[in-house]
C-alpha atoms as a PDB file:
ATOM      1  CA  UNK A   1       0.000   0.000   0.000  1.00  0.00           C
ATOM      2  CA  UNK A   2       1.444   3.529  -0.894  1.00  0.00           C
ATOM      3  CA  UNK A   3       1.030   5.968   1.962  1.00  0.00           C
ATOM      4  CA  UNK A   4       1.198   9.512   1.196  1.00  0.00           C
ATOM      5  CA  UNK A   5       2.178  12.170   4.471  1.00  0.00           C
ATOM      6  CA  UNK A   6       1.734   9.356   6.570  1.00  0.00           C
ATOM      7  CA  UNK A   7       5.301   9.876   8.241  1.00  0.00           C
ATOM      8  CA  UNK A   8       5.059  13.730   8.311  1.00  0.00           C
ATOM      9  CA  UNK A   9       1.315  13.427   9.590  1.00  0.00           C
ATOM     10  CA  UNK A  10       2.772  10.534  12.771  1.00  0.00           C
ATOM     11  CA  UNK A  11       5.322  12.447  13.859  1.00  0.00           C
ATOM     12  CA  UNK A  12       3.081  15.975  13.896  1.00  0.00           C
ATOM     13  CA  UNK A  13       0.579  13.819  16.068  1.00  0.00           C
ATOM     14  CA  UNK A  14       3.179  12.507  18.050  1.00  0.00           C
ATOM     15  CA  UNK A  15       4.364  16.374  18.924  1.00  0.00           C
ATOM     16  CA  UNK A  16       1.484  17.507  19.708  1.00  0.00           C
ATOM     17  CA  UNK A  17       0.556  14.388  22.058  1.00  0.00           C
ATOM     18  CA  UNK A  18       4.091  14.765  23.711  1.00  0.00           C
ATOM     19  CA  UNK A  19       3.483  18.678  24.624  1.00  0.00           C
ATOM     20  CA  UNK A  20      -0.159  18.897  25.188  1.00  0.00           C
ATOM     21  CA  UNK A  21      -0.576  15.189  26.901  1.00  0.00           C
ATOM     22  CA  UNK A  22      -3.686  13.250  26.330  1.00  0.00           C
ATOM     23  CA  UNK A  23      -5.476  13.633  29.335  1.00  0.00           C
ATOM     24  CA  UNK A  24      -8.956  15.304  28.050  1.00  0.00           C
ATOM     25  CA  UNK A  25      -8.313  14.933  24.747  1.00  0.00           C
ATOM     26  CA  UNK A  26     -10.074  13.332  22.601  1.00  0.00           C
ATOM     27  CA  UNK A  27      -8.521  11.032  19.675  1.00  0.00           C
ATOM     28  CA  UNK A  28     -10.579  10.032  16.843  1.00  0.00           C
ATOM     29  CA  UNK A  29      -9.567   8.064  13.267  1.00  0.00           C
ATOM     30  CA  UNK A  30     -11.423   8.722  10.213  1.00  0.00           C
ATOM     31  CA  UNK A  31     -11.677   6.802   6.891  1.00  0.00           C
ATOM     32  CA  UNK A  32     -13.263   7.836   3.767  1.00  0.00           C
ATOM     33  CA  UNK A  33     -13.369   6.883   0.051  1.00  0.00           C
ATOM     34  CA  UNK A  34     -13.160   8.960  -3.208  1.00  0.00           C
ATOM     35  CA  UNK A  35     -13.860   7.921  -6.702  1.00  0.00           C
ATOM     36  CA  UNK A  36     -10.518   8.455  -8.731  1.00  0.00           C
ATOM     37  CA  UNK A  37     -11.012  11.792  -9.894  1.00  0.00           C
ATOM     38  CA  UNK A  38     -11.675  13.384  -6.439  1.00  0.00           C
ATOM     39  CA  UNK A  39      -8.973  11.083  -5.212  1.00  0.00           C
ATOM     40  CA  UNK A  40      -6.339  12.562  -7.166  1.00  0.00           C
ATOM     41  CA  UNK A  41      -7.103  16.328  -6.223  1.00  0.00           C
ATOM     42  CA  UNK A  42      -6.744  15.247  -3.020  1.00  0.00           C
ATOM     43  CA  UNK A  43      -3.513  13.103  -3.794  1.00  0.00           C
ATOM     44  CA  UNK A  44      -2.046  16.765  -5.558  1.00  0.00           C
ATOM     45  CA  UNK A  45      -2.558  18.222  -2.608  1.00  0.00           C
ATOM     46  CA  UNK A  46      -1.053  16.206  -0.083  1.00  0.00           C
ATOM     47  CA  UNK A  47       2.101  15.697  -2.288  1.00  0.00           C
ATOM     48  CA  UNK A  48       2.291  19.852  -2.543  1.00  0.00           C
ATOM     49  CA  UNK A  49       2.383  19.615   1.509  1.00  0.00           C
ATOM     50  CA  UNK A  50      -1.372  19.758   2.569  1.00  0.00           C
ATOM     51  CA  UNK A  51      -1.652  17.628   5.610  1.00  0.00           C
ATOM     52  CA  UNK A  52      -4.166  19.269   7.514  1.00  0.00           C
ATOM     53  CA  UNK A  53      -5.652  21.777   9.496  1.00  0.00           C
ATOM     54  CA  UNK A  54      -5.872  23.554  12.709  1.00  0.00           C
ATOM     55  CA  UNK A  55      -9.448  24.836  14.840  1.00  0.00           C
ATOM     56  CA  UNK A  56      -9.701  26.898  17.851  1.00  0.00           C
ATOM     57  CA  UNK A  57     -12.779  26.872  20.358  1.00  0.00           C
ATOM     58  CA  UNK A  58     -12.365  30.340  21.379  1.00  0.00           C
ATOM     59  CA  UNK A  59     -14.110  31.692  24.897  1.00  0.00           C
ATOM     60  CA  UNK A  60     -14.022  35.293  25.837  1.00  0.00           C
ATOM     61  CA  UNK A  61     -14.751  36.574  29.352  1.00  0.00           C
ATOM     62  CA  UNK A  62     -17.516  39.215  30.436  1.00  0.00           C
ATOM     63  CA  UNK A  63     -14.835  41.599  30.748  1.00  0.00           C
ATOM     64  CA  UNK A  64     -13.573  41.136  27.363  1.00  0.00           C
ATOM     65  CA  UNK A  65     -16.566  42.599  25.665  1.00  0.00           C
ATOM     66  CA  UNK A  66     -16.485  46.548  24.635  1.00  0.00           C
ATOM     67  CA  UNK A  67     -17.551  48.782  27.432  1.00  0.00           C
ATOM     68  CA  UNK A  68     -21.332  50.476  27.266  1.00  0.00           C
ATOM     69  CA  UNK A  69     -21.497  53.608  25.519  1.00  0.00           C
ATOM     70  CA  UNK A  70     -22.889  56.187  27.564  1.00  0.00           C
ATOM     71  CA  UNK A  71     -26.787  55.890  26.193  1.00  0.00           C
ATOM     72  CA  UNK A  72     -26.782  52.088  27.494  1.00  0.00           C
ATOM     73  CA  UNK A  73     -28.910  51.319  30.413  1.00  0.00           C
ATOM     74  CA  UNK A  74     -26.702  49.080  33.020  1.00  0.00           C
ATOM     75  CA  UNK A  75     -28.771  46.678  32.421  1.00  0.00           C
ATOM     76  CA  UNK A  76     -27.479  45.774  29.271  1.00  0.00           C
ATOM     77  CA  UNK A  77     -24.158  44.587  30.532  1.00  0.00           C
ATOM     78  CA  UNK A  78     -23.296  41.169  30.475  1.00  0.00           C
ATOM     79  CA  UNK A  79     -23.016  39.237  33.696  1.00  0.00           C
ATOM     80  CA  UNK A  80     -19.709  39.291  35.285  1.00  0.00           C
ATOM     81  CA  UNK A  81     -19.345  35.580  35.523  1.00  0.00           C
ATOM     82  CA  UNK A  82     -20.816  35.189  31.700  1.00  0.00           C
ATOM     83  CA  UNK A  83     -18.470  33.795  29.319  1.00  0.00           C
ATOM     84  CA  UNK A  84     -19.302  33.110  25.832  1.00  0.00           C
ATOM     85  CA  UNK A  85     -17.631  30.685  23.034  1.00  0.00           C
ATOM     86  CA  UNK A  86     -17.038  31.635  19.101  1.00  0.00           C
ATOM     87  CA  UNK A  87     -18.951  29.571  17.027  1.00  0.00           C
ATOM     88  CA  UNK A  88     -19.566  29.763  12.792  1.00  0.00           C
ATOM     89  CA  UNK A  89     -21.708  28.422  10.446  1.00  0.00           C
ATOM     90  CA  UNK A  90     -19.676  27.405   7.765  1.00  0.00           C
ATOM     91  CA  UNK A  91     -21.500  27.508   4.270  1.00  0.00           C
ATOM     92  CA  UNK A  92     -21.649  23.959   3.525  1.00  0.00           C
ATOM     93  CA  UNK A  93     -23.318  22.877   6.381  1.00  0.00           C
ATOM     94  CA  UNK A  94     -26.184  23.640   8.792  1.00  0.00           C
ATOM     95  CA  UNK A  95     -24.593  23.367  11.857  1.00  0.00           C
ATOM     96  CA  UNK A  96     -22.276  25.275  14.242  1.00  0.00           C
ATOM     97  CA  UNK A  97     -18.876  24.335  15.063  1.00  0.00           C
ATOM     98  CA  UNK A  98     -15.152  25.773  15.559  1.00  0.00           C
ATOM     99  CA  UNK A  99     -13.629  28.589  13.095  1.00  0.00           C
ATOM    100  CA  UNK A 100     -10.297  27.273  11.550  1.00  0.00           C
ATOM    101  CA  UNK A 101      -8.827  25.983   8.454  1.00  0.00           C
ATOM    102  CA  UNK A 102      -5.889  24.457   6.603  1.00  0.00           C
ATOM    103  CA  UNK A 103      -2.179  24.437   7.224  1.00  0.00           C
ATOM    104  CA  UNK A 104      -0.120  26.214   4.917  1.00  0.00           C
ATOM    105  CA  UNK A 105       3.759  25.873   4.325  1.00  0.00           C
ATOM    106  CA  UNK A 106       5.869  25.444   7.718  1.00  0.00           C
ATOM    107  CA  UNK A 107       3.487  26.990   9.726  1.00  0.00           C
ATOM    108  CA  UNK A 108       2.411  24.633  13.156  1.00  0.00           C
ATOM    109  CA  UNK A 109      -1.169  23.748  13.781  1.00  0.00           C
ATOM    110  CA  UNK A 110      -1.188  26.308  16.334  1.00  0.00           C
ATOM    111  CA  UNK A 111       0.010  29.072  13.957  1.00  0.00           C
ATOM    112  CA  UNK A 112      -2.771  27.944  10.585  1.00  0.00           C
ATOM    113  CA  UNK A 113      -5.845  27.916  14.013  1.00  0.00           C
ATOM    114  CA  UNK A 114      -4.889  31.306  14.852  1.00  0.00           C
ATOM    115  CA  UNK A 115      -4.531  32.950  11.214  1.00  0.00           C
ATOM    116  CA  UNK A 116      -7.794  30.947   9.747  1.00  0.00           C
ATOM    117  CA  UNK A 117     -10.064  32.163  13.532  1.00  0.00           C
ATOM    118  CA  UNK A 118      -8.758  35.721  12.401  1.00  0.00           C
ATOM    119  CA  UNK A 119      -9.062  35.707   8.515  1.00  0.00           C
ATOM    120  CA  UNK A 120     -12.816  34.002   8.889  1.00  0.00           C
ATOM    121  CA  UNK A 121     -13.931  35.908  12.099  1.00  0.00           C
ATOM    122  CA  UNK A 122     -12.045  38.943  12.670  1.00  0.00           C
ATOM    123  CA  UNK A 123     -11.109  37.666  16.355  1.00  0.00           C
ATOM    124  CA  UNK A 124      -7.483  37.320  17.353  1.00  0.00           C
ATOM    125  CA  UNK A 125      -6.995  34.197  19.805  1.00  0.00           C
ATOM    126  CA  UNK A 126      -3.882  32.507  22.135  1.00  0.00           C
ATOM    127  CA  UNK A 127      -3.916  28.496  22.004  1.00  0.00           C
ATOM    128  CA  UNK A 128      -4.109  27.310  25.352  1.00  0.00           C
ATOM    129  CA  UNK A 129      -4.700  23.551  25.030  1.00  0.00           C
ATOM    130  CA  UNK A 130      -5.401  20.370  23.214  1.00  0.00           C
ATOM    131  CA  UNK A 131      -8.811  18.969  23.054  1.00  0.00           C
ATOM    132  CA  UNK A 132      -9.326  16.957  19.843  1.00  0.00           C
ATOM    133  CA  UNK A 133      -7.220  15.173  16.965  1.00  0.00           C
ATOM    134  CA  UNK A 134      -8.470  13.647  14.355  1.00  0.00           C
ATOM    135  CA  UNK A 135      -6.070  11.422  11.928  1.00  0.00           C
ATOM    136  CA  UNK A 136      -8.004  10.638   8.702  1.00  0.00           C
ATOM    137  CA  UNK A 137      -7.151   8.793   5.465  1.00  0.00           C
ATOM    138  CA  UNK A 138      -8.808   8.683   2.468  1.00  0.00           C
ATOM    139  CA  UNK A 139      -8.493   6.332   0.178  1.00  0.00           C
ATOM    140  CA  UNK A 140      -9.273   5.778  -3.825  1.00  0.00           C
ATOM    141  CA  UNK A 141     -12.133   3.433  -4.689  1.00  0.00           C
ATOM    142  CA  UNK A 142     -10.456   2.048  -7.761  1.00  0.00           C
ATOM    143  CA  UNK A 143      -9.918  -1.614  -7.504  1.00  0.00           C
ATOM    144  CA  UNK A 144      -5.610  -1.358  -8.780  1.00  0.00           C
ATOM    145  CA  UNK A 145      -5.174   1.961  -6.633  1.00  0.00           C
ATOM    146  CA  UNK A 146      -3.860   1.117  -3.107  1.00  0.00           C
ATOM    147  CA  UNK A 147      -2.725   4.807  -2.266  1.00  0.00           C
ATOM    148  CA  UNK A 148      -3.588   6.304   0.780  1.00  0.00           C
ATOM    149  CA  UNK A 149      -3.249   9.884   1.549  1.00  0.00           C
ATOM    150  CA  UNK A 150      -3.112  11.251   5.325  1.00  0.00           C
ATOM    151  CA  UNK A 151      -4.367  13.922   6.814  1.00  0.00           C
ATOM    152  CA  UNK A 152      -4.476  15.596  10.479  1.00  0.00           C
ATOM    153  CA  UNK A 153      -7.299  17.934  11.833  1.00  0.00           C
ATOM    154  CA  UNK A 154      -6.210  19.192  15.342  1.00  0.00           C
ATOM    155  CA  UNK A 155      -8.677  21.323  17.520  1.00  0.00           C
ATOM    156  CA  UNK A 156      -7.502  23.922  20.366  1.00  0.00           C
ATOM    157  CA  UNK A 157      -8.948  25.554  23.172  1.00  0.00           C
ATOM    158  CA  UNK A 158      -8.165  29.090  23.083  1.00  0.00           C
ATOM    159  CA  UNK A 159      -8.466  32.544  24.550  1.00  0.00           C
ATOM    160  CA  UNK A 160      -9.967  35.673  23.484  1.00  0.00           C
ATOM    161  CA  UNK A 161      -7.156  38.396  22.719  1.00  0.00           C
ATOM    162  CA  UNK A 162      -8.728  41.006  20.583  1.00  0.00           C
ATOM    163  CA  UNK A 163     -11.147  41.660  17.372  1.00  0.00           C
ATOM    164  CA  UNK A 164     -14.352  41.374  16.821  1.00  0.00           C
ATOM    165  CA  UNK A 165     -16.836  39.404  14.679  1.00  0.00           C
ATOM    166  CA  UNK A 166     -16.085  40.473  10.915  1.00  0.00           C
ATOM    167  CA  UNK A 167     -17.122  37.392   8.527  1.00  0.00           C
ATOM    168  CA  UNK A 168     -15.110  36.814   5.519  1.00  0.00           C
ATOM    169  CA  UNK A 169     -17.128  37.196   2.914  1.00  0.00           C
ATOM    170  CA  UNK A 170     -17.824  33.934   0.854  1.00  0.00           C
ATOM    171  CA  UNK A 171     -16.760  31.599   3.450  1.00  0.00           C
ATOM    172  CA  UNK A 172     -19.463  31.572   6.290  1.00  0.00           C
ATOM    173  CA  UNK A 173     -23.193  31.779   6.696  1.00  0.00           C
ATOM    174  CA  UNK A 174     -22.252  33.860  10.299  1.00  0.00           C
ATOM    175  CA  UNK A 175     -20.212  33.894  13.195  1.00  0.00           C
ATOM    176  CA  UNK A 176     -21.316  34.951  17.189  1.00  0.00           C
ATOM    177  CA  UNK A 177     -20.567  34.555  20.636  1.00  0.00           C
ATOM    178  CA  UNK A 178     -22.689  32.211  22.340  1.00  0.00           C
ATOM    179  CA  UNK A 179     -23.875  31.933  26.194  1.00  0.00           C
ATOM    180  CA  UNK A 180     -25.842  28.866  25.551  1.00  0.00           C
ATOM    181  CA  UNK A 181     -25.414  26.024  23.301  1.00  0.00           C
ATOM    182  CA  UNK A 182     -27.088  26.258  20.062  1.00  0.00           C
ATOM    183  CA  UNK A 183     -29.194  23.751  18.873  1.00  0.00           C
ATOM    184  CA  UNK A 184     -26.841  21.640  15.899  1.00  0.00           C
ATOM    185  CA  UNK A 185     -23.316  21.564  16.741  1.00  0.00           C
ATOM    186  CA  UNK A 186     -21.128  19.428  14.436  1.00  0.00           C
ATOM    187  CA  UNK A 187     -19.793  16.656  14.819  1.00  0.00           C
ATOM    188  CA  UNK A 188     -16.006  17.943  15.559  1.00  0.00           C
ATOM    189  CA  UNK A 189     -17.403  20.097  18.286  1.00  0.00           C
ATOM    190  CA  UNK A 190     -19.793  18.097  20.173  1.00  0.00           C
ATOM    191  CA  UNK A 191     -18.313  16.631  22.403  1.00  0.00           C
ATOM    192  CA  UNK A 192     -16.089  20.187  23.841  1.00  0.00           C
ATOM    193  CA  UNK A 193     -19.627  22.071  23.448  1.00  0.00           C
ATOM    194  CA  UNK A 194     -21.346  19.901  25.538  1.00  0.00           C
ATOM    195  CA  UNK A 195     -18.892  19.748  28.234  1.00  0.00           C
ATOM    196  CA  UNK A 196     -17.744  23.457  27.750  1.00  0.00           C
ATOM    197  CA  UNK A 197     -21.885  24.889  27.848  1.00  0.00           C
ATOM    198  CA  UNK A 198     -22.779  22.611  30.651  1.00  0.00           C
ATOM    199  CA  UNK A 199     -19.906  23.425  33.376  1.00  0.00           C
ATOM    200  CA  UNK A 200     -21.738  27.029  32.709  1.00  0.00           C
END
């Protein structure tokens, strides 16, 4: 069988394993099948140097939000002890989950979650921890192809550290801080949404 980025994919998982630890985190495989002509886009890319990409689940504190203008009732501020998570609706799909994206060049996993939260949302965030890494392969349905390509998607906790909500145009349905869980989350996030909005 011929195994494309599976080396460079191990020994990325193995990094991030060896700083972050495992404890909480939550390691899933994933296998899925293209016909040959989706198959090879996919093998193009992962020979250029695509293995991957990097999410954030960003929180921000009450006292993270703007201050009230003067012609806001006190009322309107948001409870001390209220923090809220950054969730998007990607365009594709009719659920929320994480803002992120692909790796590009030499850049870490941490480095492509920070730049893809900020060029889809607007917000600037600081990785904090580990809480999800997916290794996937995807392999070609033709009976005399045995080629495998590899790919890691690596999800981060992370902190609020400036911006606000600015969509980038083309890419997302919306983007917002939320209080309380909303009613789809996908798959990817599930499991850090429901443990993240019920401790709350």
């Amino acid at each position: 069988m011929a195994h494309i980025n599976r080396e460079t994919v191990e020994r990325r998982h193995e990094r991030l394993l060896e700083e972050y630890g495992t404890d909480g985190v939550e390691l899933v495989e994933k296998r899925w099948e293209s016909p040959p002509e989706e198959f090879e886009e996919f093998a193009d890319l992962s020979r250029a140097g695509y293995v991957g990409g990097g999410y954030c689940w960003v929180t921000r504190t009450a006292e993270q939000f703007a201050a009230l203008t003067e012609s806001m009732p006190e009322s309107a501020a948001p409870d001390p002890d209220e923090e809220r998570a950054l969730m998007i609706l990607n365009r594709d799909l009719h659920s929320w989950g994480v803002a992120g994206g692909g790796r590009e060049a030499d850049e870490t996993f941490e480095e492509a979650a920070v730049r893809e939260v900020r060029e889809e949302t607007g917000v600037d965030c600081e990785v904090t921890d580990l809480f999800r890494v997916e290794h996937a392969t995807r392999r070609c349905t033709a009976p005399d192809d045995d080629r495998v390509c590899h790919m890691l998607f690596v999800f981060f906790d992370a902190d609020y550290a400036g911006g606000e909500i600015r969509v980038q145009p083309g890419e997302l349905h919306g983007a917002a801080w939320f209080r309380d869980a909303p009613s789809r989350v996908d798959d990817a996030a599930q499991k850090r949404a429901e443990e993240w909005f019920d401790e709350r």
